[in-house]
C-alpha atoms as a PDB file:
ATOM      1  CA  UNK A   1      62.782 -50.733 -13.934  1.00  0.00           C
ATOM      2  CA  UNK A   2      66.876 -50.371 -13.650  1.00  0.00           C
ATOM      3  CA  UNK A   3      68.175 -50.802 -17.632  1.00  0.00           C
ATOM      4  CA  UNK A   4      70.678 -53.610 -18.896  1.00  0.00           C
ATOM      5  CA  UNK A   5      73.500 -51.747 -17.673  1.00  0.00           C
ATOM      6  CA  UNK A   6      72.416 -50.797 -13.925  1.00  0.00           C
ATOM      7  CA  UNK A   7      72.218 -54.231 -13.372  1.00  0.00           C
ATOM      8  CA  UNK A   8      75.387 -55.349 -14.210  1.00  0.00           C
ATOM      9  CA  UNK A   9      76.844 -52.431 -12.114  1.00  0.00           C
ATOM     10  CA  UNK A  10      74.739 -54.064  -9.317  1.00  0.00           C
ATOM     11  CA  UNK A  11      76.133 -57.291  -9.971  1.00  0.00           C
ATOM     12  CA  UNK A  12      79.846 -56.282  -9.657  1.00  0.00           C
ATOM     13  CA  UNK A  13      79.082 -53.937  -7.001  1.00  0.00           C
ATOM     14  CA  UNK A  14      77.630 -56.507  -5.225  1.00  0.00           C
ATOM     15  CA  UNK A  15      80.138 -59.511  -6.137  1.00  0.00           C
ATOM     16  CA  UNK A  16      82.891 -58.261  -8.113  1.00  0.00           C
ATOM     17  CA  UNK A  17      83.522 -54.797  -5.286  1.00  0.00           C
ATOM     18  CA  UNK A  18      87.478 -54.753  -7.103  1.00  0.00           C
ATOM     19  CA  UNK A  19      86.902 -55.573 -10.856  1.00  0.00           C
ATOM     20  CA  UNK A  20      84.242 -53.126 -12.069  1.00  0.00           C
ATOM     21  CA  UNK A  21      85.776 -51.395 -15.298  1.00  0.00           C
ATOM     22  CA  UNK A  22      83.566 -49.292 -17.539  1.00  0.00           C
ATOM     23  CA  UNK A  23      84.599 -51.671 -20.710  1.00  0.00           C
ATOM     24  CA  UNK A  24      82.748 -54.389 -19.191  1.00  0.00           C
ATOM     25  CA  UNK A  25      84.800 -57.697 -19.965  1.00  0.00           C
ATOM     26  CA  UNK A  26      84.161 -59.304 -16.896  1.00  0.00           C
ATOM     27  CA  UNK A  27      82.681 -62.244 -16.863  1.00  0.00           C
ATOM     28  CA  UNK A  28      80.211 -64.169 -13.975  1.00  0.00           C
ATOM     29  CA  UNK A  29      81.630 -67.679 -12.358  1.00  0.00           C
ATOM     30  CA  UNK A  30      78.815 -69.950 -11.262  1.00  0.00           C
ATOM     31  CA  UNK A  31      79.755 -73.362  -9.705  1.00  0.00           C
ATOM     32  CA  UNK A  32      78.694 -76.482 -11.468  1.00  0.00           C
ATOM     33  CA  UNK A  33      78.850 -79.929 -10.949  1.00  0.00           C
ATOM     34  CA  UNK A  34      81.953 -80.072 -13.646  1.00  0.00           C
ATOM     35  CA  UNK A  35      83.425 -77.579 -11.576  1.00  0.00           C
ATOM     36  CA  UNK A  36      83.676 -73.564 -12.526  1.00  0.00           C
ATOM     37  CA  UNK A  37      81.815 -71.534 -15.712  1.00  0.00           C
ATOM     38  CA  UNK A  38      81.945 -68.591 -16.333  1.00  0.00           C
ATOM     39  CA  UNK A  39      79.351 -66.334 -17.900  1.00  0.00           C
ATOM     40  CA  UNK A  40      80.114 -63.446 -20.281  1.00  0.00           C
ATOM     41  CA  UNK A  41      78.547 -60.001 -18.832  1.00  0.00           C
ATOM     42  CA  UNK A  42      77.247 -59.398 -22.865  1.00  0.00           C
ATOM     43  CA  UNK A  43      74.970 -62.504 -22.975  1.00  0.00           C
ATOM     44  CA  UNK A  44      73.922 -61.998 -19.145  1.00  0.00           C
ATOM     45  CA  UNK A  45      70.236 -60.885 -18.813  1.00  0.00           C
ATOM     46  CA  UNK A  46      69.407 -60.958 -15.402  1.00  0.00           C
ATOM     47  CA  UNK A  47      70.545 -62.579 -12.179  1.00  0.00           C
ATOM     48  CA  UNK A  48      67.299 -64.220 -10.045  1.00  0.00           C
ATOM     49  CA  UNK A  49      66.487 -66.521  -6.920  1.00  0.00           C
ATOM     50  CA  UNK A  50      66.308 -69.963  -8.046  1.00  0.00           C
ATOM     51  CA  UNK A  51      62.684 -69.750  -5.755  1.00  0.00           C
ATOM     52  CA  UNK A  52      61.062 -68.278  -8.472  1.00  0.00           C
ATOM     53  CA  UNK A  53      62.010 -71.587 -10.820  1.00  0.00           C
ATOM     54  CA  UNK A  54      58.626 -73.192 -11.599  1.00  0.00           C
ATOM     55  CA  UNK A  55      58.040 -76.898 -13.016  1.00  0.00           C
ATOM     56  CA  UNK A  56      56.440 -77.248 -16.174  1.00  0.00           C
ATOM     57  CA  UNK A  57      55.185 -80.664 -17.268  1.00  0.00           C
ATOM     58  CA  UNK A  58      56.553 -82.500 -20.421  1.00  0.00           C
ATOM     59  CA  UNK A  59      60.187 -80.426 -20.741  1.00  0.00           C
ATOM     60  CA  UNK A  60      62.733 -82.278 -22.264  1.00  0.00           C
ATOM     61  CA  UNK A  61      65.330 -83.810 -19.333  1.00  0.00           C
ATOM     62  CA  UNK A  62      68.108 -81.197 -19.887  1.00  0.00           C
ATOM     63  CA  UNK A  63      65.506 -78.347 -18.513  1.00  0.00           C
ATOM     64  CA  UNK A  64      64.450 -78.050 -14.573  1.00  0.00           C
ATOM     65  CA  UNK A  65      61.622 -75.584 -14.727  1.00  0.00           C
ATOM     66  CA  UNK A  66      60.895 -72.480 -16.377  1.00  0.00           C
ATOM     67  CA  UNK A  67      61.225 -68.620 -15.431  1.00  0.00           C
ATOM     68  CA  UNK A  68      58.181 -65.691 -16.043  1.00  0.00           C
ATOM     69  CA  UNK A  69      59.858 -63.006 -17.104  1.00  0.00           C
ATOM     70  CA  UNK A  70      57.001 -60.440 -18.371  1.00  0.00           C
ATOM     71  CA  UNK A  71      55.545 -61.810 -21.272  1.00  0.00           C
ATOM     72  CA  UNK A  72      58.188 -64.570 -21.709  1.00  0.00           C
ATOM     73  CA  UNK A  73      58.674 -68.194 -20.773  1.00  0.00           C
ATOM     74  CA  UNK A  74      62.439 -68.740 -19.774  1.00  0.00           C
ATOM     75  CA  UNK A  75      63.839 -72.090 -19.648  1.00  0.00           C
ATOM     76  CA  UNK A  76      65.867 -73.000 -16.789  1.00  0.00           C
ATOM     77  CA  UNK A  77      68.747 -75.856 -17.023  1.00  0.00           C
ATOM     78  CA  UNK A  78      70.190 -77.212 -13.868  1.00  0.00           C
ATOM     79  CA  UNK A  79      73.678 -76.977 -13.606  1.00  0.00           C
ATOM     80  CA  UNK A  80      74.048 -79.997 -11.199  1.00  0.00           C
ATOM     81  CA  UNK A  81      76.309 -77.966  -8.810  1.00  0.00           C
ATOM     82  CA  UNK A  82      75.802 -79.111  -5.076  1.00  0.00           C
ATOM     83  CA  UNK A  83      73.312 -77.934  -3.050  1.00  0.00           C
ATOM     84  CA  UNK A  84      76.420 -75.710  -0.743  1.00  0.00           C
ATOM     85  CA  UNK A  85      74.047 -72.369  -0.183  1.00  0.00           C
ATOM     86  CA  UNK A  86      71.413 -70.457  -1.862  1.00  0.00           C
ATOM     87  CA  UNK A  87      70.090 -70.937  -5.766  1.00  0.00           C
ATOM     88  CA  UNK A  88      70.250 -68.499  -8.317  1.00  0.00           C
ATOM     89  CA  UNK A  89      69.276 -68.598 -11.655  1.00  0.00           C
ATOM     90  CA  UNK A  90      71.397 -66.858 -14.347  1.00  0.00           C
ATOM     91  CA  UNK A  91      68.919 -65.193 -17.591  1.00  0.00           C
ATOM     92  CA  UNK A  92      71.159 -65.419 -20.797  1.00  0.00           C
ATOM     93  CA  UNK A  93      70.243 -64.244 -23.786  1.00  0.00           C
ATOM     94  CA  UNK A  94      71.612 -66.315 -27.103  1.00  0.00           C
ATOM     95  CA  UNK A  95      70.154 -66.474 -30.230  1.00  0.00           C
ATOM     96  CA  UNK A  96      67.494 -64.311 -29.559  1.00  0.00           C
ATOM     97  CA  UNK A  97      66.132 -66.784 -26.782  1.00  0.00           C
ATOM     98  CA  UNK A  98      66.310 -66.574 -23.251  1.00  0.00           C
ATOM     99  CA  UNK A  99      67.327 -69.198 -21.397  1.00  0.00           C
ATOM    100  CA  UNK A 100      68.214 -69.641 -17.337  1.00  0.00           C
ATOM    101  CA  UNK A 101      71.309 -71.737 -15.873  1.00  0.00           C
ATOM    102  CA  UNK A 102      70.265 -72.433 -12.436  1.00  0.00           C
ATOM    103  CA  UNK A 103      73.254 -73.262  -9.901  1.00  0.00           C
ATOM    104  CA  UNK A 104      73.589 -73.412  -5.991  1.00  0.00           C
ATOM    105  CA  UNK A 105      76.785 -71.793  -3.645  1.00  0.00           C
ATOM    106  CA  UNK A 106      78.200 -67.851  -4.382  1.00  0.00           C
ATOM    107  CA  UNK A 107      79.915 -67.369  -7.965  1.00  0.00           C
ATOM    108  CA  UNK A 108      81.693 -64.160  -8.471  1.00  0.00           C
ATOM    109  CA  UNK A 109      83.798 -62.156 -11.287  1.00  0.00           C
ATOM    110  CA  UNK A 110      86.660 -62.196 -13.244  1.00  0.00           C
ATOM    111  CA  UNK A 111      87.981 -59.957 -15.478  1.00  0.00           C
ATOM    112  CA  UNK A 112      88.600 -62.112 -19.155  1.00  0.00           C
ATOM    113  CA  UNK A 113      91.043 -59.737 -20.499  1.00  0.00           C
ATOM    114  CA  UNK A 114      93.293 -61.181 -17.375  1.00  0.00           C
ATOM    115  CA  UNK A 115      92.092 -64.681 -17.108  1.00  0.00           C
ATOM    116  CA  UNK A 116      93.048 -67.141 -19.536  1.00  0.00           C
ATOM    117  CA  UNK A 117      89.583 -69.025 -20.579  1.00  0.00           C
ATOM    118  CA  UNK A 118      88.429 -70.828 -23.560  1.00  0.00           C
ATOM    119  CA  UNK A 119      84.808 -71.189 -25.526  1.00  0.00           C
ATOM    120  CA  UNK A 120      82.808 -74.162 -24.490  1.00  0.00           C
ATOM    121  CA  UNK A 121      79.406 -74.855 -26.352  1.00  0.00           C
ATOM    122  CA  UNK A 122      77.499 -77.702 -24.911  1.00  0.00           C
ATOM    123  CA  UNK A 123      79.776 -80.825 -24.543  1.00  0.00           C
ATOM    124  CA  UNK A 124      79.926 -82.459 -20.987  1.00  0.00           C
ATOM    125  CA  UNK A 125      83.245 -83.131 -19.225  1.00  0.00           C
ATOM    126  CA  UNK A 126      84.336 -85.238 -16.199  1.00  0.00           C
ATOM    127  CA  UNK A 127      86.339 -81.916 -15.612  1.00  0.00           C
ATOM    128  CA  UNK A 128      87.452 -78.667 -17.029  1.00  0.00           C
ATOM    129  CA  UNK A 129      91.405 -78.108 -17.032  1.00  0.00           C
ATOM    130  CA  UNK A 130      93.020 -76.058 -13.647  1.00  0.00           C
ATOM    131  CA  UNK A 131      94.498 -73.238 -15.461  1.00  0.00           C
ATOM    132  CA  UNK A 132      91.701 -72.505 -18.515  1.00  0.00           C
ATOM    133  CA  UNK A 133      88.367 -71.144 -17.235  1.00  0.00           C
ATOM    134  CA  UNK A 134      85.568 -72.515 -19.443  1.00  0.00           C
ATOM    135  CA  UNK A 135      83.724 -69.345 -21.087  1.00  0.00           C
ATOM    136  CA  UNK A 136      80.400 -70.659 -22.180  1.00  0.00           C
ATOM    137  CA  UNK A 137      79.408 -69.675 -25.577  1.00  0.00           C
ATOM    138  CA  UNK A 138      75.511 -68.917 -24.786  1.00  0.00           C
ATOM    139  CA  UNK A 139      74.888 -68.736 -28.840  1.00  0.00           C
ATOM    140  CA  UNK A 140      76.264 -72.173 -29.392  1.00  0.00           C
ATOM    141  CA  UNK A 141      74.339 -73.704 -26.511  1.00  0.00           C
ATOM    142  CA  UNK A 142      70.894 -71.614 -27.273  1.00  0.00           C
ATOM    143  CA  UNK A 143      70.946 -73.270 -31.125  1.00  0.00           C
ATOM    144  CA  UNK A 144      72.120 -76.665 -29.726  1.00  0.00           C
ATOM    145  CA  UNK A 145      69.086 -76.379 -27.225  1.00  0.00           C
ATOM    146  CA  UNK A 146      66.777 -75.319 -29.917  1.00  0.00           C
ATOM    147  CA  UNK A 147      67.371 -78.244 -32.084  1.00  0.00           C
ATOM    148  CA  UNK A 148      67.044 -81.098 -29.639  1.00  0.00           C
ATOM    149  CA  UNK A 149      63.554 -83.053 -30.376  1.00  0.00           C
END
């Protein structure tokens, strides 16, 4: 099995061919229904095929499924984005839970230290503004997940 950092040089390789640096501040950008997020390349577990999502009965409405990973039970929340090409499913690790944002279409990487991007935790938004890239702050939304009933 390739460690942590193999697979994030897989991941730029493979999306980000221009912006691989050996400090790693790059960040992922997955489409979503509120328009772009982007993913910090520290909280970023594993990327997956969104086929391997399964359903699990009686999950609160903000999950879609769930992910096996080994001897763990991933939860997967649907980012809404349209349905515009194959799904992925992002593993983030927050709080020392791991968690899956599932999204649809190709993201790819940016390099923070050059983009100008703020934290988001959880809150919802018709839209994010043009010129900030929303950086999602995976601790904030793995205890705000944790404490919903």
């Amino acid at each position: 099995m390739r460690d942590r950092s193999q697979r994030l040089h897989w991941i730029e390789t493979l999306i980000g061919k221009d912006r691989q640096e050996a400090r790693r501040n790059n960040a992922l950008v997955i489409p979503t229904d509120d328009g772009d997020m982007a993913i910090a390349f520290s909280s970023i577990v594993e990327v997956v095929a969104a086929s391997r999502v399964q359903p699990l009965a009686l999950l609160p409405e903000q999950f879609c499924g769930v992910l096996f990973r080994g001897n763990e039970l991933a939860p997967i929340v649907d980012t809404r984005a349209p349905d515009t090409g194959p799904g992925h499913v992002v593993l983030v690790e927050g709080e020392g839970c791991l968690l899956g944002l599932q999204f649809y279409g190709t993201p790819y990487v940016v390099d923070l230290d050059e983009t100008e991007h703020a934290l988001l935790a959880i809150e919802r938004r018709p839209s994010f503004p043009s010129e900030t890239l929303p950086l999602l702050d995976i601790d904030a939304v793995a205890k705000a997940l944790l404490a919903l009933d």
